[in-house]
PDB file of N, CA and C in Angstrom:
ATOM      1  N   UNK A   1     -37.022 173.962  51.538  1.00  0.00           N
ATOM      2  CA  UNK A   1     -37.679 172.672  51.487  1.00  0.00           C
ATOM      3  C   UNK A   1     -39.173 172.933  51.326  1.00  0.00           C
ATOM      4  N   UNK A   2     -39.944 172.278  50.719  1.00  0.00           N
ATOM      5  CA  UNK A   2     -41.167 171.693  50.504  1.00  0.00           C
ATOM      6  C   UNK A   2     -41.863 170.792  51.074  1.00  0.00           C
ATOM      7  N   UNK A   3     -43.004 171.519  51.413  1.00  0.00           N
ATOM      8  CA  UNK A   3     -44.370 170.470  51.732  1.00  0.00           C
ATOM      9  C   UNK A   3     -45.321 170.045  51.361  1.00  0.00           C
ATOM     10  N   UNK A   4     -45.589 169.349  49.777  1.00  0.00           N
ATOM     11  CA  UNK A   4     -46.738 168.990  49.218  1.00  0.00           C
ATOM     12  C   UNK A   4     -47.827 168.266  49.847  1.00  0.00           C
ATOM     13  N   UNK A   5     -49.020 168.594  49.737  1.00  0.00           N
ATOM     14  CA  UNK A   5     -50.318 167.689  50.136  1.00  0.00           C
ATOM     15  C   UNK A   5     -50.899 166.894  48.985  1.00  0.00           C
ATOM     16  N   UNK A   6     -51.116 166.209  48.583  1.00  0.00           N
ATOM     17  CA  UNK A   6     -51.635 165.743  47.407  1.00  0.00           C
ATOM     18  C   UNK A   6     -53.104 164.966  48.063  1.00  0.00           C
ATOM     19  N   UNK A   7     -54.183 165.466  47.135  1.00  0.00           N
ATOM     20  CA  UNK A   7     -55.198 164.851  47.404  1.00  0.00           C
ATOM     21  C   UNK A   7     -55.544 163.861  45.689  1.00  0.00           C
ATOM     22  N   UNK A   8     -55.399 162.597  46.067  1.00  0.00           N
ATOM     23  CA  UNK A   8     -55.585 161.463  45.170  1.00  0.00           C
ATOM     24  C   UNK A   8     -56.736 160.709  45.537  1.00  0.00           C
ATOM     25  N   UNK A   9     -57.108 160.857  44.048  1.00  0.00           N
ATOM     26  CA  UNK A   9     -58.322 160.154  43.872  1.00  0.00           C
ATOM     27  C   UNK A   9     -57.593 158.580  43.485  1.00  0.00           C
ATOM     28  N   UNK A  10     -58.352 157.533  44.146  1.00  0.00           N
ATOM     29  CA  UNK A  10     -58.414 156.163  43.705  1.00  0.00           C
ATOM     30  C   UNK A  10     -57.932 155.650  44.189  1.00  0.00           C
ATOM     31  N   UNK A  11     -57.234 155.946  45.538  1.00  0.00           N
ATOM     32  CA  UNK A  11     -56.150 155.439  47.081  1.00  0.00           C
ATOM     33  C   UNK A  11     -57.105 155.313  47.951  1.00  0.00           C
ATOM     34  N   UNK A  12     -58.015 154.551  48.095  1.00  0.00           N
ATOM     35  CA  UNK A  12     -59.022 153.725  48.643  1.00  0.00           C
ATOM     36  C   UNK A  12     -58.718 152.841  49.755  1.00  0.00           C
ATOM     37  N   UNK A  13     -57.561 151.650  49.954  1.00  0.00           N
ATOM     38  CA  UNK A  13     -57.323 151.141  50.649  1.00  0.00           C
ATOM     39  C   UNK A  13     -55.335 150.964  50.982  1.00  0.00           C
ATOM     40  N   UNK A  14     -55.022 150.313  51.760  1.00  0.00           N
ATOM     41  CA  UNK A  14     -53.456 150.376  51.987  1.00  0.00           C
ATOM     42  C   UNK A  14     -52.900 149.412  50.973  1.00  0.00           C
ATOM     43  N   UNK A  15     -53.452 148.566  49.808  1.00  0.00           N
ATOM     44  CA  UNK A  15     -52.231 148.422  48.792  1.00  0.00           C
ATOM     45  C   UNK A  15     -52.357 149.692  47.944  1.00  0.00           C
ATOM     46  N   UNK A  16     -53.368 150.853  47.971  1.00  0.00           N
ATOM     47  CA  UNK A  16     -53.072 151.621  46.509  1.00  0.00           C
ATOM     48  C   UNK A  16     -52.490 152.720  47.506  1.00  0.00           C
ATOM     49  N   UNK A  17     -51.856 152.600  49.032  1.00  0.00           N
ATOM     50  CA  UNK A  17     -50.656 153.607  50.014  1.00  0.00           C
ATOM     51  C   UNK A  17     -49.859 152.949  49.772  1.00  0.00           C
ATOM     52  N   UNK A  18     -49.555 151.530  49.290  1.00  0.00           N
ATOM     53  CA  UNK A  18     -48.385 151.067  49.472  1.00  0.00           C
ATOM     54  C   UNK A  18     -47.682 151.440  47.500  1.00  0.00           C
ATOM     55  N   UNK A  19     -48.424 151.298  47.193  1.00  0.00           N
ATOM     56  CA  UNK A  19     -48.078 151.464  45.299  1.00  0.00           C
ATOM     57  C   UNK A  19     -48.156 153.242  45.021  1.00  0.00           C
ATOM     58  N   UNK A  20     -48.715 154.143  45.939  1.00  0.00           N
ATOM     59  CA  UNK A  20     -48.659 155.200  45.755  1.00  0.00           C
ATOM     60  C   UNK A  20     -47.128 155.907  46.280  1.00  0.00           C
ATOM     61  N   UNK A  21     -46.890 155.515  47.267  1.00  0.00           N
ATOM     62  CA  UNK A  21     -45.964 155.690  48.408  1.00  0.00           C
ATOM     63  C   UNK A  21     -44.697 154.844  47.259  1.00  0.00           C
ATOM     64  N   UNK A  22     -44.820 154.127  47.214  1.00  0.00           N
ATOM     65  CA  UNK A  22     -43.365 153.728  46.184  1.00  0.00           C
ATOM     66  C   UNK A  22     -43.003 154.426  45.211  1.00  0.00           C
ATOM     67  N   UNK A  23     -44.034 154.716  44.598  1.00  0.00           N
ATOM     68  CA  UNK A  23     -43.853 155.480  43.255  1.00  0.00           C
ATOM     69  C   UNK A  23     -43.502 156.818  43.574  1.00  0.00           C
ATOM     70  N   UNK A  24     -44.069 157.789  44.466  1.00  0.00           N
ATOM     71  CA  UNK A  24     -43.531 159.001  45.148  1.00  0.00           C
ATOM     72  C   UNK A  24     -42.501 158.803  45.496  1.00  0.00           C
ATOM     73  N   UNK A  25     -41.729 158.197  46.420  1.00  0.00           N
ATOM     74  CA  UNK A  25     -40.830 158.638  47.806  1.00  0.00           C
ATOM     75  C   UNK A  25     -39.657 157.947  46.184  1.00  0.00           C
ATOM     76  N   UNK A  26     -39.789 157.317  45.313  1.00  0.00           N
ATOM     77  CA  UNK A  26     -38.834 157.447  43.823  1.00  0.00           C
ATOM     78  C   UNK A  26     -38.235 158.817  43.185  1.00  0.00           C
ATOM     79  N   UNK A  27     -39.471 159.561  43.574  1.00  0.00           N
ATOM     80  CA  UNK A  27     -39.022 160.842  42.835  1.00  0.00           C
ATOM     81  C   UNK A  27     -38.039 161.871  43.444  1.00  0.00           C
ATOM     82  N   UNK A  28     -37.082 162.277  42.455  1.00  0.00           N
ATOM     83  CA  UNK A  28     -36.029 162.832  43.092  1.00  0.00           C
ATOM     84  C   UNK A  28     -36.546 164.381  43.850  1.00  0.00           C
ATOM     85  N   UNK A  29     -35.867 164.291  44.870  1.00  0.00           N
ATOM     86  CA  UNK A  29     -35.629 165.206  46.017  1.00  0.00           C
ATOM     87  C   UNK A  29     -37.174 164.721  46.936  1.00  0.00           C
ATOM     88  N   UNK A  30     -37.681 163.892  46.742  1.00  0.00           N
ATOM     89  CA  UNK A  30     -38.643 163.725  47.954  1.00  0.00           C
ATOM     90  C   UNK A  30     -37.708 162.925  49.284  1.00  0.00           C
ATOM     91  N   UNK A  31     -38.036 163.743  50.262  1.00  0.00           N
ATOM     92  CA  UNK A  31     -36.725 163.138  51.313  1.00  0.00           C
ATOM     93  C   UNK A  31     -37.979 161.880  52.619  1.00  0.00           C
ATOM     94  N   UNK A  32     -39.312 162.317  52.005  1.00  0.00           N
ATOM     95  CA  UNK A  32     -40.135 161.780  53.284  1.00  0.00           C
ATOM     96  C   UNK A  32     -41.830 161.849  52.737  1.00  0.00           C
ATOM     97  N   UNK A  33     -42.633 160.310  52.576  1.00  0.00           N
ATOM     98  CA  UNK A  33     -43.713 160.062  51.773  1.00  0.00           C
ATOM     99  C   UNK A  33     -44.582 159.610  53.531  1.00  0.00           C
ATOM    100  N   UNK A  34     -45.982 160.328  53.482  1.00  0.00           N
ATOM    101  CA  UNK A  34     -46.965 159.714  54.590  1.00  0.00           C
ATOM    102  C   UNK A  34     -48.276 159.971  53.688  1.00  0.00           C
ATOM    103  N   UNK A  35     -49.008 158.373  54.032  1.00  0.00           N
ATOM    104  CA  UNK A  35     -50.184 159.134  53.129  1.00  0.00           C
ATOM    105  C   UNK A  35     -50.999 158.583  53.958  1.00  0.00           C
ATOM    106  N   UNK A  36     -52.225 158.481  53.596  1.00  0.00           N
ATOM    107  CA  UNK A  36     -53.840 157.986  54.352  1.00  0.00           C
ATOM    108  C   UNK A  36     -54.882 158.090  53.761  1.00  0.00           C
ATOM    109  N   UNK A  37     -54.850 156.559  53.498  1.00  0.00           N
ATOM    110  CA  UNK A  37     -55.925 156.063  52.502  1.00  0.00           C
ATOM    111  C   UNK A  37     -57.672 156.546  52.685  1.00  0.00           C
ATOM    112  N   UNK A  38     -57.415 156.865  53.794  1.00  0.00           N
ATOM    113  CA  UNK A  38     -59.211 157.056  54.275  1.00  0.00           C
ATOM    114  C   UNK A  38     -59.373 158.747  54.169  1.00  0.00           C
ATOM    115  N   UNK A  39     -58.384 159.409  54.166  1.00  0.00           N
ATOM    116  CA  UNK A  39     -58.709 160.821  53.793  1.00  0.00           C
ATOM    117  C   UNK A  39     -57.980 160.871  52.085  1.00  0.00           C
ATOM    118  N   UNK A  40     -57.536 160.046  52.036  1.00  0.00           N
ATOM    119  CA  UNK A  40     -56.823 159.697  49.944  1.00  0.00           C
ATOM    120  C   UNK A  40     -56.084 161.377  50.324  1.00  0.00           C
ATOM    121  N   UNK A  41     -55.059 161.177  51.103  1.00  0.00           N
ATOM    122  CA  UNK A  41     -54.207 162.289  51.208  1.00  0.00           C
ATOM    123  C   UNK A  41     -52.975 162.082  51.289  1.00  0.00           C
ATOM    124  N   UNK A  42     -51.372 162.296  50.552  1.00  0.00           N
ATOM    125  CA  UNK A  42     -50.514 162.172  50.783  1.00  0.00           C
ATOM    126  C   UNK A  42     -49.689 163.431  50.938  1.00  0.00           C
ATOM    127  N   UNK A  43     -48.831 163.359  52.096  1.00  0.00           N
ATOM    128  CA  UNK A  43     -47.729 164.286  52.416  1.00  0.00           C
ATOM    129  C   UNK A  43     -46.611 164.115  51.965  1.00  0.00           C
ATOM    130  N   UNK A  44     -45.965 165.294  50.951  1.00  0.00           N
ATOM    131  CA  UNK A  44     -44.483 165.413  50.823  1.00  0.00           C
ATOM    132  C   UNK A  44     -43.524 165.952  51.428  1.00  0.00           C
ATOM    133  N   UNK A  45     -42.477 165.649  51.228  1.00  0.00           N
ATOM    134  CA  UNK A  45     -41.578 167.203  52.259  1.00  0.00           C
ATOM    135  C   UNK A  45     -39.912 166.292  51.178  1.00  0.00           C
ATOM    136  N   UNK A  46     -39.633 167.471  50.755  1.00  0.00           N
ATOM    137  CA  UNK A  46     -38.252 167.501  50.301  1.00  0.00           C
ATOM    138  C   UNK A  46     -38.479 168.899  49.562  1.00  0.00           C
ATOM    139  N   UNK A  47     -37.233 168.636  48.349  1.00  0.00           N
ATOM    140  CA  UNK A  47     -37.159 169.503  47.226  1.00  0.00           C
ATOM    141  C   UNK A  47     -37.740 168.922  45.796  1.00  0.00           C
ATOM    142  N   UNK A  48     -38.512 168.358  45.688  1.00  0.00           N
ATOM    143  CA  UNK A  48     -38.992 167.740  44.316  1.00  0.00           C
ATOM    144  C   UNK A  48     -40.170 168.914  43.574  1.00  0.00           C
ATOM    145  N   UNK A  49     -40.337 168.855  42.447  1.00  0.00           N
ATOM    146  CA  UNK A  49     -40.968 169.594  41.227  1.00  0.00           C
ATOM    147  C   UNK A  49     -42.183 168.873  41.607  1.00  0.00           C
ATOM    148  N   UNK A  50     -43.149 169.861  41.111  1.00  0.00           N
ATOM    149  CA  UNK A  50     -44.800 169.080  40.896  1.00  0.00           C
ATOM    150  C   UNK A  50     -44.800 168.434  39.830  1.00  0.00           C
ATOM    151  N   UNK A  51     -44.157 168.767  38.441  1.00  0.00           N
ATOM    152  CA  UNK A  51     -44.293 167.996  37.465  1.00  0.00           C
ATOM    153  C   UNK A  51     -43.537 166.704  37.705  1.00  0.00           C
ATOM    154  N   UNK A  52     -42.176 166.439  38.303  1.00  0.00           N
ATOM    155  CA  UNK A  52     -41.978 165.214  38.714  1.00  0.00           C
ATOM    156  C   UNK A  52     -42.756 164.277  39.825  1.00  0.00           C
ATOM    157  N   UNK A  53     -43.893 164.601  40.570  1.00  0.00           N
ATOM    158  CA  UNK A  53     -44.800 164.481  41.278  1.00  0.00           C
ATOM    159  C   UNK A  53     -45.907 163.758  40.582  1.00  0.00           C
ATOM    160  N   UNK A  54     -46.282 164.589  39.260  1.00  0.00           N
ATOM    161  CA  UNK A  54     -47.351 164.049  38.783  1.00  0.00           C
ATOM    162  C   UNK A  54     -47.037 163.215  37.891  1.00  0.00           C
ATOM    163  N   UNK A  55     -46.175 163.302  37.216  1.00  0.00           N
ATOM    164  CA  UNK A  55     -45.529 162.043  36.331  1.00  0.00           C
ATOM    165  C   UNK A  55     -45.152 160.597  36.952  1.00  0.00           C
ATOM    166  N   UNK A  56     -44.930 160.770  38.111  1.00  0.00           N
ATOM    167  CA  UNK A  56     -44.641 159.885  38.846  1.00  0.00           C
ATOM    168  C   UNK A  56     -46.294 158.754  39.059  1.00  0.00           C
ATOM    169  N   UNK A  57     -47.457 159.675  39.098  1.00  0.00           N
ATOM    170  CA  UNK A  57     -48.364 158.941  39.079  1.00  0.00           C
ATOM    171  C   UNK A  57     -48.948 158.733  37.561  1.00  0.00           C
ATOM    172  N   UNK A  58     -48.748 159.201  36.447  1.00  0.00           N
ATOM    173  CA  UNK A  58     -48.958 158.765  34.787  1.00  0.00           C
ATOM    174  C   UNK A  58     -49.056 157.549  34.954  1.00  0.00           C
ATOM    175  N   UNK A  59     -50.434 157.229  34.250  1.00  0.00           N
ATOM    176  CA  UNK A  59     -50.724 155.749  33.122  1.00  0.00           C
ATOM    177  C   UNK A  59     -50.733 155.033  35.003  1.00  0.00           C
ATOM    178  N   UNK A  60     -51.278 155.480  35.905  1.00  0.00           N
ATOM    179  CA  UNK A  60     -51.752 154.884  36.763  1.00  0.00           C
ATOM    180  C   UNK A  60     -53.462 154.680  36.876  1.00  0.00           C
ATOM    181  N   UNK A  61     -53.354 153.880  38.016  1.00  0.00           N
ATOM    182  CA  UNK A  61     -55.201 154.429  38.290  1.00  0.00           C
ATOM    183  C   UNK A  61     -55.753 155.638  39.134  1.00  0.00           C
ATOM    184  N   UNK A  62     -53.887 156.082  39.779  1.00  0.00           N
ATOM    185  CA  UNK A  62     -54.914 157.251  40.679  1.00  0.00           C
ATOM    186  C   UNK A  62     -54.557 158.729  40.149  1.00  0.00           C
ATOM    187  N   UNK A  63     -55.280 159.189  40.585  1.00  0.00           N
ATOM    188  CA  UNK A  63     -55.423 161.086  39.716  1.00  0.00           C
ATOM    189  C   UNK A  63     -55.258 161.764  41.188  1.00  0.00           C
ATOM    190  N   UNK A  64     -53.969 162.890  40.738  1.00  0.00           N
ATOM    191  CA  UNK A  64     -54.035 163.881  41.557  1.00  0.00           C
ATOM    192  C   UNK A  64     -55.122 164.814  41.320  1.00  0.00           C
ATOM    193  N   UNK A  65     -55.740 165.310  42.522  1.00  0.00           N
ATOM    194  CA  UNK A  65     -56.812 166.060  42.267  1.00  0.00           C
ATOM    195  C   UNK A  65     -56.506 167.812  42.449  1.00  0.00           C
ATOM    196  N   UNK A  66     -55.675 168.197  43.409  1.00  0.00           N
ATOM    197  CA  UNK A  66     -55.355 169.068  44.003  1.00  0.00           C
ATOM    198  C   UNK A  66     -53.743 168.731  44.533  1.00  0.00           C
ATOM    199  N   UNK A  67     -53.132 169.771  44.460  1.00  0.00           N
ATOM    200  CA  UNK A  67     -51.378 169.782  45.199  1.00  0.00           C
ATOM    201  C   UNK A  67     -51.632 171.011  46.091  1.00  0.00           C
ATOM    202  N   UNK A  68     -51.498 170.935  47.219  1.00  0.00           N
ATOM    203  CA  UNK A  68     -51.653 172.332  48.212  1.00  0.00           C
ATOM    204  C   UNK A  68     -50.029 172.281  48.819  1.00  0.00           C
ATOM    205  N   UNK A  69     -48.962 173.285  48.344  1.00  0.00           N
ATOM    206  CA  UNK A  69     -47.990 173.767  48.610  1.00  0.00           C
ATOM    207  C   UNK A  69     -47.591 174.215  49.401  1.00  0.00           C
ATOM    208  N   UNK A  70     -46.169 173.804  51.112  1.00  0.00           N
ATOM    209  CA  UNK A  70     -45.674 174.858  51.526  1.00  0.00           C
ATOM    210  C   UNK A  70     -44.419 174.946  51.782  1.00  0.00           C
ATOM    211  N   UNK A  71     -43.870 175.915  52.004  1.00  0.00           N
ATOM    212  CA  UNK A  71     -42.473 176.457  52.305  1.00  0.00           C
ATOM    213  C   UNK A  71     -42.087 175.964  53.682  1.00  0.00           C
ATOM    214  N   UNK A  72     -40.688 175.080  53.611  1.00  0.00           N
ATOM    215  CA  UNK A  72     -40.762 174.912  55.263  1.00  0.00           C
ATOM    216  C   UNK A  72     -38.946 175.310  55.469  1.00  0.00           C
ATOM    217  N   UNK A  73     -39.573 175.742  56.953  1.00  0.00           N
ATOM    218  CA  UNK A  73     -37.783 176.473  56.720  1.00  0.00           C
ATOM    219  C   UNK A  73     -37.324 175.261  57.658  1.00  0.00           C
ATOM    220  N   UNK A  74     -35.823 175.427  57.026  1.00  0.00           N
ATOM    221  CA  UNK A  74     -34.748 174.221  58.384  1.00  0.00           C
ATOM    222  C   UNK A  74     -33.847 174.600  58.594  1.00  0.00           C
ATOM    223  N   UNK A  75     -33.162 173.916  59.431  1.00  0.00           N
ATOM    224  CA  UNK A  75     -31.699 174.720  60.359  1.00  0.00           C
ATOM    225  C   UNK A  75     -31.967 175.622  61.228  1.00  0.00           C
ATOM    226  N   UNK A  76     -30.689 176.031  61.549  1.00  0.00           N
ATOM    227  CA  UNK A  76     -30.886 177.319  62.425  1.00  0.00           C
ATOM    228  C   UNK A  76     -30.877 179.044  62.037  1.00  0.00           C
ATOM    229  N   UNK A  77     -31.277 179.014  62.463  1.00  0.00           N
ATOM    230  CA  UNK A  77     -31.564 180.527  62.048  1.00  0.00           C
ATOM    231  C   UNK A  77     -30.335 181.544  62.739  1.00  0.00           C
ATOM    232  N   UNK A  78     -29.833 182.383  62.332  1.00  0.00           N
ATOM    233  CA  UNK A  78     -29.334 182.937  62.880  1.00  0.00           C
ATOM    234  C   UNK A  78     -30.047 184.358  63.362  1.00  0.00           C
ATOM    235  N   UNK A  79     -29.342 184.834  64.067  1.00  0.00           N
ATOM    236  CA  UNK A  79     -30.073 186.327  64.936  1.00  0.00           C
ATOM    237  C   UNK A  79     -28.913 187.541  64.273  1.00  0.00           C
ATOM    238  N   UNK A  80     -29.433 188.473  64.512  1.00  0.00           N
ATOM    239  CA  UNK A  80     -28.949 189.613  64.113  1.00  0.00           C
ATOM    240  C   UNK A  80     -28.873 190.114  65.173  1.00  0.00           C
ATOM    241  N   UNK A  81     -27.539 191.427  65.458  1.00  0.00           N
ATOM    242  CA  UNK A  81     -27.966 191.902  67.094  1.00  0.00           C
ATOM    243  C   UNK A  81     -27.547 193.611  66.648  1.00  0.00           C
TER     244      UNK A  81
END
């Protein structure tokens, strides 16, 4: 699983979280959208592509500026003995 950060330019106030946040949490394998308009930062977490990420915002008003990427592990882990 995946943890995208997206820093967007032009998410200024909570209708351009509410029109950003729709258009993301659309794209396939995003399982979970949080954003915040006053730092213009949104969090991903699923399995989705960056290019389906950024297409998702095309022929909008806001511009991804930066995607900062991470690996997140889930389940249980097993032990070795």
């Amino acid at each position: 699983m995946t943890e995208l950060t997206l820093y967007v330019e032009g998410m200024g106030c909570r209708d351009c979280v509410r029109e950003v946040t729709a258009r993301l949490r659309d794209v396939p394998g995003v399982e979970a959208v949080a954003a915040d308009h006053r730092r213009s930062v949104v969090l991903l977490i699923g399995s989705m592509s960056h290019s389906d990420v950024v297409a998702a915002l095309e022929g909008t008003r806001f511009h991804i500026d930066r995607i900062d990427a991470d690996s997140i592990e889930t389940g249980s882990r097993q032990q070795s003995s």
